[in-house]
Protein backbone atom coordinates (compact mmCIF):
# COMPACT_ATOMS: atom_id res chain seq x y z
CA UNK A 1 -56.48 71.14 -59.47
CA UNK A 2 -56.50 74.08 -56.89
CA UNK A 3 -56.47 73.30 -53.39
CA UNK A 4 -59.26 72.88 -51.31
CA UNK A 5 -60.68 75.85 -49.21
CA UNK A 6 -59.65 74.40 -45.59
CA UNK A 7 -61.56 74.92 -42.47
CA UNK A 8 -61.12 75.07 -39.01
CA UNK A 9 -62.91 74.18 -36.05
CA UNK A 10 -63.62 72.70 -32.46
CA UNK A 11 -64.21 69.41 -32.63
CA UNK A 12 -67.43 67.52 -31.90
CA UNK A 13 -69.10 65.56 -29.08
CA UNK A 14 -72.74 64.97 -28.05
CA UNK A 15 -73.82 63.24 -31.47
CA UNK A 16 -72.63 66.95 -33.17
CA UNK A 17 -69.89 67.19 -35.40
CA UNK A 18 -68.58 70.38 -33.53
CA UNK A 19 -69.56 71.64 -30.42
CA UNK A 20 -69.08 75.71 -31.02
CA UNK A 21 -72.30 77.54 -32.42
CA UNK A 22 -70.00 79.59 -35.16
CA UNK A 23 -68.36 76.68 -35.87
CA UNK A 24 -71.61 74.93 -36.53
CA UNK A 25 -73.11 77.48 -38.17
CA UNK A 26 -70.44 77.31 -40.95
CA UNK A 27 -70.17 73.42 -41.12
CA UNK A 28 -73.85 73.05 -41.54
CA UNK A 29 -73.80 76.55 -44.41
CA UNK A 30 -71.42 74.17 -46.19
CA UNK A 31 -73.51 71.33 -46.10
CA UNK A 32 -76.10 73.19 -47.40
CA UNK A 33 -74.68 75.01 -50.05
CA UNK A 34 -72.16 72.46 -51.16
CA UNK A 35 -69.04 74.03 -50.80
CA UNK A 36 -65.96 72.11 -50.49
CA UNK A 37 -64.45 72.17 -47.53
CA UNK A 38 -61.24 70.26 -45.69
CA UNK A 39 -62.32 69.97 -42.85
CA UNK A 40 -60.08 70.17 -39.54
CA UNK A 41 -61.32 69.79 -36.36
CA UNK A 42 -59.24 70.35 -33.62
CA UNK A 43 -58.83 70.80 -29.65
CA UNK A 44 -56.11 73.49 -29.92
CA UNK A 45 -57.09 76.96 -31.48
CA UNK A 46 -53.15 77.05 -31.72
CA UNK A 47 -53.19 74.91 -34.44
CA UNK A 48 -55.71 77.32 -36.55
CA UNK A 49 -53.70 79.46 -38.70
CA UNK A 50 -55.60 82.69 -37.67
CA UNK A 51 -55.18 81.32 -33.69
CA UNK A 52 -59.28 81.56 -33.61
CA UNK A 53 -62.03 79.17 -34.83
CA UNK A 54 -63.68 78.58 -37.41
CA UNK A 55 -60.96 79.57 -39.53
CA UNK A 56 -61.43 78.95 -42.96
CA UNK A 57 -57.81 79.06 -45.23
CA UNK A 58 -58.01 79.90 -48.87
CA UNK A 59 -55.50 80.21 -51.87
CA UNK A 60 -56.83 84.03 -52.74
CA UNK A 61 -57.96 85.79 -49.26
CA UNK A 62 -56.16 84.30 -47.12
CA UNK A 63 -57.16 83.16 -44.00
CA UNK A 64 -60.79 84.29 -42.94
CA UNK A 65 -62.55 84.16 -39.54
CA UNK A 66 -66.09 84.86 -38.31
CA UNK A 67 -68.97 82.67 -39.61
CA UNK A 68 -70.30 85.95 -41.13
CA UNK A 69 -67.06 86.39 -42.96
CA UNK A 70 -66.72 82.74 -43.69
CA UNK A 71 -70.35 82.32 -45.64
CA UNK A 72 -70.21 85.76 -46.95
CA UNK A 73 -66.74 84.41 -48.73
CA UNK A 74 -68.50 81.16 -50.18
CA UNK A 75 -70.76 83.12 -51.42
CA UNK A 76 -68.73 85.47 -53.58
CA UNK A 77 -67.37 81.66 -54.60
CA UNK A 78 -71.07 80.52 -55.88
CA UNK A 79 -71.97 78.60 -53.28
CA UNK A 80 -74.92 80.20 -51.88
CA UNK A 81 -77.92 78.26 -50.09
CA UNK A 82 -79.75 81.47 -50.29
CA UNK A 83 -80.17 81.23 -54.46
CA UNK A 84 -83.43 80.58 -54.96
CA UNK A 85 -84.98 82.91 -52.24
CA UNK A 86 -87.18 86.00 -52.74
CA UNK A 87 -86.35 89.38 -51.83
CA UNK A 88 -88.73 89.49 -49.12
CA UNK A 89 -87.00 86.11 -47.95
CA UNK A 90 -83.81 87.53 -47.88
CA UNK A 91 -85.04 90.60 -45.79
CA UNK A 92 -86.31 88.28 -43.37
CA UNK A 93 -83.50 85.97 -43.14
CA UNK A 94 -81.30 89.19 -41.75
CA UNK A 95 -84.02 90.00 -39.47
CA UNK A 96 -84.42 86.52 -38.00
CA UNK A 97 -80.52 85.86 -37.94
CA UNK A 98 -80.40 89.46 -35.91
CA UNK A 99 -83.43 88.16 -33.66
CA UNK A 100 -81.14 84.53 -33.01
CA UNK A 101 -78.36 87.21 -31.72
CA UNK A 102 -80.25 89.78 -29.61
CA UNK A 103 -82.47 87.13 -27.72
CA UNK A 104 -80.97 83.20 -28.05
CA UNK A 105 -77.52 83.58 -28.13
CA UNK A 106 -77.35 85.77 -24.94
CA UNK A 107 -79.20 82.76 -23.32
CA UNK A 108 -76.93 80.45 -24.69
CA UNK A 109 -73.91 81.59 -23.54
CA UNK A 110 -75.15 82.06 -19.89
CA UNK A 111 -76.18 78.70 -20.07
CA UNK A 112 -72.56 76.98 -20.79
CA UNK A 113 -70.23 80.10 -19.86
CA UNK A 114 -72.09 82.22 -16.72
CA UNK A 115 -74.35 79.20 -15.11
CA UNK A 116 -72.21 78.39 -12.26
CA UNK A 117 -73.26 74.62 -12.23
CA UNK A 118 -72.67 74.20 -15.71
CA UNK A 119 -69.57 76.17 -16.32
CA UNK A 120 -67.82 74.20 -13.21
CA UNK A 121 -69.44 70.90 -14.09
CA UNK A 122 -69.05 70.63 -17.76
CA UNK A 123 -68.29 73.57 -19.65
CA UNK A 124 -64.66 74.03 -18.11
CA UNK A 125 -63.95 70.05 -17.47
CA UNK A 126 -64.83 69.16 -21.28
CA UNK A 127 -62.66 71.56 -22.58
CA UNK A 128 -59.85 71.27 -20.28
CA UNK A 129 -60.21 67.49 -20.68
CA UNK A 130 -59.76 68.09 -24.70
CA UNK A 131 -57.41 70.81 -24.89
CA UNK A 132 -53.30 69.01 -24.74
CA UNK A 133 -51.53 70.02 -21.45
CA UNK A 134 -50.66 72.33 -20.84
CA UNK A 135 -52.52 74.39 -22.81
CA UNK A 136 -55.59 73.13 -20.76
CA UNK A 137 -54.25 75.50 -17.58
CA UNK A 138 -55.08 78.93 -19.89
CA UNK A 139 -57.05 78.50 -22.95
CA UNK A 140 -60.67 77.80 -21.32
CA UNK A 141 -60.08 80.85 -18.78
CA UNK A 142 -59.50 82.72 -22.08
CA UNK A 143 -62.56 81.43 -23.74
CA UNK A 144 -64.69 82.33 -20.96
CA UNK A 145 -63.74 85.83 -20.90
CA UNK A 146 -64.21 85.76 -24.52
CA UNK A 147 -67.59 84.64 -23.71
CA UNK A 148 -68.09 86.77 -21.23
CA UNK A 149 -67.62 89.81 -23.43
CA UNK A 150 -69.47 88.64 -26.52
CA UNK A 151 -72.36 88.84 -23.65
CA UNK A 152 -71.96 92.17 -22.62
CA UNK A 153 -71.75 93.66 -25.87
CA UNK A 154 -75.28 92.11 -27.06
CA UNK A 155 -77.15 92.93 -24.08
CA UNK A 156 -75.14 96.06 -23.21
CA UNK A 157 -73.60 98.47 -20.23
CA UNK A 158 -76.42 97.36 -18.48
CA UNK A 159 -75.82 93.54 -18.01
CA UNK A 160 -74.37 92.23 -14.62
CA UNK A 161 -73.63 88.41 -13.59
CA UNK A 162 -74.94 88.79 -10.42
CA UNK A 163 -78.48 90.70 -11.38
CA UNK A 164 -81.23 87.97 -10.66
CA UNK A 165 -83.52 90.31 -12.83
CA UNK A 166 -81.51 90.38 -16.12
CA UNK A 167 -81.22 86.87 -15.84
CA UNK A 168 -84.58 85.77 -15.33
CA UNK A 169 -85.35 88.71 -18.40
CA UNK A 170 -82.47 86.65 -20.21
CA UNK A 171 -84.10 83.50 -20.53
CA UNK A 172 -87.88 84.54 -20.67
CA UNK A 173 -86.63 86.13 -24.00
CA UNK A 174 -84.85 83.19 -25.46
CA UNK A 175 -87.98 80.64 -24.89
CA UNK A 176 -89.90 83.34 -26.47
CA UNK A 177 -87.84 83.39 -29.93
CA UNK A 178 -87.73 79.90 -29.18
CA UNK A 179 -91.50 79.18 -29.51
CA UNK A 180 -91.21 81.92 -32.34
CA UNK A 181 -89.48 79.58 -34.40
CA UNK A 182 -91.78 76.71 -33.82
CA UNK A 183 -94.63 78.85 -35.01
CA UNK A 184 -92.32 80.08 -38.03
CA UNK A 185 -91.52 76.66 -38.89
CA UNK A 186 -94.90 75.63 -38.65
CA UNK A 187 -95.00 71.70 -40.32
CA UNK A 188 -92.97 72.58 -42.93
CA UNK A 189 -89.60 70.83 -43.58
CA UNK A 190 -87.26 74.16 -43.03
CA UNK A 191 -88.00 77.95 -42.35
CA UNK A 192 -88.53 78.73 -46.57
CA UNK A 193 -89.93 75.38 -47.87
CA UNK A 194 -88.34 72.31 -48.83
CA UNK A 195 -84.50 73.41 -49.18
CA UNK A 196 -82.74 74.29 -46.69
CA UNK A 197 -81.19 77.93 -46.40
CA UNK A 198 -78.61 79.99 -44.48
CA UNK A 199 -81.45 80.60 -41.94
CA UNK A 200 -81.66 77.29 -41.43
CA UNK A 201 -77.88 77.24 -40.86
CA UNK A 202 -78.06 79.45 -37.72
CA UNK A 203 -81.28 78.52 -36.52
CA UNK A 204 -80.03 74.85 -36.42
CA UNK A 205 -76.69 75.47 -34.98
CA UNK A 206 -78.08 77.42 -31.69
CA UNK A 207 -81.07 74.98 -31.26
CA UNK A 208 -78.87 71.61 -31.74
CA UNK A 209 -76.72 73.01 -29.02
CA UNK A 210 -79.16 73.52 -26.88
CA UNK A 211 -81.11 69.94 -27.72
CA UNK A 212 -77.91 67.44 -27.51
CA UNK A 213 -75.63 68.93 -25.02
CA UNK A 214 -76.04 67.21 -21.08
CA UNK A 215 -76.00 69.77 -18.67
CA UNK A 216 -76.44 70.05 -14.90
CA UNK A 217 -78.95 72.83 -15.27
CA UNK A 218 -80.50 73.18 -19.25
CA UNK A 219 -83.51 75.51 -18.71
CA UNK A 220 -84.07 76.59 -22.83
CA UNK A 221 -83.79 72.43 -23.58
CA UNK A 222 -86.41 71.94 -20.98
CA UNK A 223 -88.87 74.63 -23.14
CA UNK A 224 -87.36 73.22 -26.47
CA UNK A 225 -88.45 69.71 -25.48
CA UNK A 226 -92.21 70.95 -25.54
CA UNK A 227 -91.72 71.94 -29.32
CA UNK A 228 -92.04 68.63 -31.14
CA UNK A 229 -91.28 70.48 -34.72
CA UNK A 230 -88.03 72.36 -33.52
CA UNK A 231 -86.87 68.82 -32.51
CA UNK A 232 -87.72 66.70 -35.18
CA UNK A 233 -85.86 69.71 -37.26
CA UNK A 234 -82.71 69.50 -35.62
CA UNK A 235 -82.94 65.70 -35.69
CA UNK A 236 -83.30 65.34 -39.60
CA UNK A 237 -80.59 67.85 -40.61
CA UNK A 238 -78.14 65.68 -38.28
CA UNK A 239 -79.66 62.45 -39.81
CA UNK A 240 -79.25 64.20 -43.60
CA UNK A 241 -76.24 65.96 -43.63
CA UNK A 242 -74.12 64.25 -40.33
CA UNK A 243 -75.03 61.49 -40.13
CA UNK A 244 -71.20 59.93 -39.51
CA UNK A 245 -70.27 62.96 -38.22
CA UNK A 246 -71.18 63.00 -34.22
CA UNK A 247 -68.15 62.30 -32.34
CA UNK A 248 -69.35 59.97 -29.81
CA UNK A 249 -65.70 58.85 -29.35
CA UNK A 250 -64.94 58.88 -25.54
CA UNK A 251 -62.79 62.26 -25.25
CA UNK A 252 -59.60 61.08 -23.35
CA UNK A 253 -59.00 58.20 -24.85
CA UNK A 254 -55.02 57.81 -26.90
CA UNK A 255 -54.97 58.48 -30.38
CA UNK A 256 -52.76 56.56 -32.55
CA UNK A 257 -51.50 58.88 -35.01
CA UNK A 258 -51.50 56.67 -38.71
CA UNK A 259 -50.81 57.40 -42.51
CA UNK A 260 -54.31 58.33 -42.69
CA UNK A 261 -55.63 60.86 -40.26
CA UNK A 262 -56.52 63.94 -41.62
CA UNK A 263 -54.30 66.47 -39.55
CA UNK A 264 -51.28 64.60 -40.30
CA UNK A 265 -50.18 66.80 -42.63
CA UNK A 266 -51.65 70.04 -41.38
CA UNK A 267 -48.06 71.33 -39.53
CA UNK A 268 -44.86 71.18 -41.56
CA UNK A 269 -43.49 72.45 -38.33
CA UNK A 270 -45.33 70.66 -35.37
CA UNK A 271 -42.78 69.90 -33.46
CA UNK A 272 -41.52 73.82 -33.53
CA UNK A 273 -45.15 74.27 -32.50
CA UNK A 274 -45.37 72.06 -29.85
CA UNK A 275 -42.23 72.93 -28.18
CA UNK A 276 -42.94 76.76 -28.63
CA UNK A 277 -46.81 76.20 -26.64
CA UNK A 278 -44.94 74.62 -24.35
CA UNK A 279 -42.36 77.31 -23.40
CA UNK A 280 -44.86 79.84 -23.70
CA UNK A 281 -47.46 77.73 -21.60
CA UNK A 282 -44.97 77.56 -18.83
CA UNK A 283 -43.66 81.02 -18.74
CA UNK A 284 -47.32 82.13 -18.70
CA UNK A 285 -47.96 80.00 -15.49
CA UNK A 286 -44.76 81.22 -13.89
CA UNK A 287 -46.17 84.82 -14.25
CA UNK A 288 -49.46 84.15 -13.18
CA UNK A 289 -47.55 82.26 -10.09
CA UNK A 290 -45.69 85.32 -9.36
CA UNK A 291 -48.12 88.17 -9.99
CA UNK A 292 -50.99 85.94 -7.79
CA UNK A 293 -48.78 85.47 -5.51
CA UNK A 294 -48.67 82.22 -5.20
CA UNK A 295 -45.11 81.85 -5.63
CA UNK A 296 -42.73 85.40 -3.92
CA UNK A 297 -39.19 85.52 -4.46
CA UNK A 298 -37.38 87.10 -1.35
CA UNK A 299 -34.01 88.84 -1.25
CA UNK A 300 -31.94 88.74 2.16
CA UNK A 301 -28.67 90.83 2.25
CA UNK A 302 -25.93 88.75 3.24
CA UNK A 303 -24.70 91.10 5.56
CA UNK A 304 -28.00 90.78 7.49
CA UNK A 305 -28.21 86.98 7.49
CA UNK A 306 -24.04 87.09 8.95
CA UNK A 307 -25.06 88.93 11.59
CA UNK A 308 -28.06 87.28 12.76
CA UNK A 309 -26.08 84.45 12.21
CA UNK A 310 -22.95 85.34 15.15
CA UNK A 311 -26.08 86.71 17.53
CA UNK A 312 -27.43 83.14 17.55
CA UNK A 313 -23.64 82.01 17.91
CA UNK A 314 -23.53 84.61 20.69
CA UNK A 315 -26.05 83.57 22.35
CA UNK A 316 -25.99 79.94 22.66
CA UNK A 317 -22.05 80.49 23.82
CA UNK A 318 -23.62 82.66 26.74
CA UNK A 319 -25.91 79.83 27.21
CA UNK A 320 -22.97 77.39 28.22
């Protein structure tokens, strides 16, 4: 029997089974279409063999990253929620997916990444608080720039952190595609009919995010609230297809490792790896010690410091 196409991902919290939007994009595409999938989910992108997540390992590619990539691959390996849809249907699934991009995802990542309130409040403590130490010093700094420039390439030279305007333009266009997809979805069960698709897939994994997560300041969940059929949407496909999957396990509690947990085997080598974040870790805080400088290392000659030295001597002997 061939080996199982193995994915990687953040792990879960808030009642979702993973708490990235790629990540949950993927998961819920496999749900969908019924692919296969080991699933890892992990707090350390250092354990993903491609060092970014979702990650999805396979026995003739390789290892493949990007959601796009990721369907696009179970696809070409029959698994394809998309099947049964019509031409026009599949012309409108890009053009909705590109609409999620251009005017909800923007949003979304000011929300957890650029809102002050949020970022300092919960974005940067629940990762930090996941991530192993002391990883936890770097990785979410990284992130955030990552974030940071997925943002300004969507929305452009012209996008600043500190424009009021752009914001406020930000969010007015999310709640717009927002009540969009309420009037897409209509009553119906999801965007095409009664199966679900790889519309569905995105749509759901930006709107769940938005729905479940408890933030200081959660403007698009306020407006998503007022949309009784977007809700009870993202409610049923976690009820359907996660229903055991929602890690509501307190985050910093001790894990036992055991016989059975499912990353037990995922390192030949973890040791290696853990002592090799570790040195790396440390050297990387050393330089950021010394180049911020927080830390200086001075150099006295030790000519100078013997002569200072028999002036003082000098002078406290003229003293007596």
């Amino acid at each position: 029997m061939a080996a199982p196409m193995e994915l990687y991902c953040w792990k879960g919290d808030w009642g979702l089974p993973t708490v990235d939007v790629d990540c949950l994009t993927v998961l819920t595409y496999a749900k969908f279409s019924g692919a296969p999938l080991k699933v890892h989910k992990i707090s350390n992108p250092w354990r993903s063999p491609s060092g970014q997540m979702p990650a999805l390992k396979t026995q003739d590619e390789g290892v493949i990253f990007q959601n796009t990539k990721i369907i696009n691959y179970l696809r070409k390996q029959k698994y394809n929620a998309d099947y049964d849809l019509s031409a026009k249907q599949g012309a409108d699934t890009l053009a909705f997916i590109s609409l999620l991009e251009e005017k909800l995802l923007p949003a979304l990542i000011h929300t957890f990444w650029v809102d002050a309130k949020n970022y300092v409040e919960h974005t940067r403590k629940w990762y930090a608080e996941l991530i192993p130490f002391p990883l936890n010093f770097f990785i979410p700094n990284q992130i955030h720039k990552s974030a940071l420039e997925r943002l300004q390439l969507i929305r452009g030279e012209s996008w600043a952190e500190e424009d009021d305007a752009l914001e406020k333009q930000l969010y007015a266009d999310a709640q717009e595609c927002i009540s969009l997809l309420s009037q897409l979805l209509g009553t119906k069960k999801f965007f095409f009919g009664d199966s679900p698709a790889s519309l569905d897939a995105h749509i759901f994994s930006h709107l769940a995010l938005i729905l479940n997560t408890k933030l200081p300041s959660n403007r698009l969940q306020q407006h998503l609230k007022t949309l009784n059929n977007l809700c009870q949407y993202c409610n049923s496909i976690l009820n359907i297809y996660f229903e055991r999957e929602g890690d509501s396990i307190p985050r910093v509690a001790p894990k036992t490792p055991t016989a059975e947990t499912p990353d037990s085997d995922e390192e030949p080598h973890k040791r290696r790896n853990q002592i090799l974040s570790v040195a790396v870790a440390l050297l990387a805080m050393v330089g950021y010690a010394l180049l911020t400088g927080i830390v200086s290392i001075q150099h006295v000659a030790s000519d100078s410091a013997l002569e200072r030295r028999l002036t003082v001597d000098d002078n406290e002997e003229d003293e007596e």
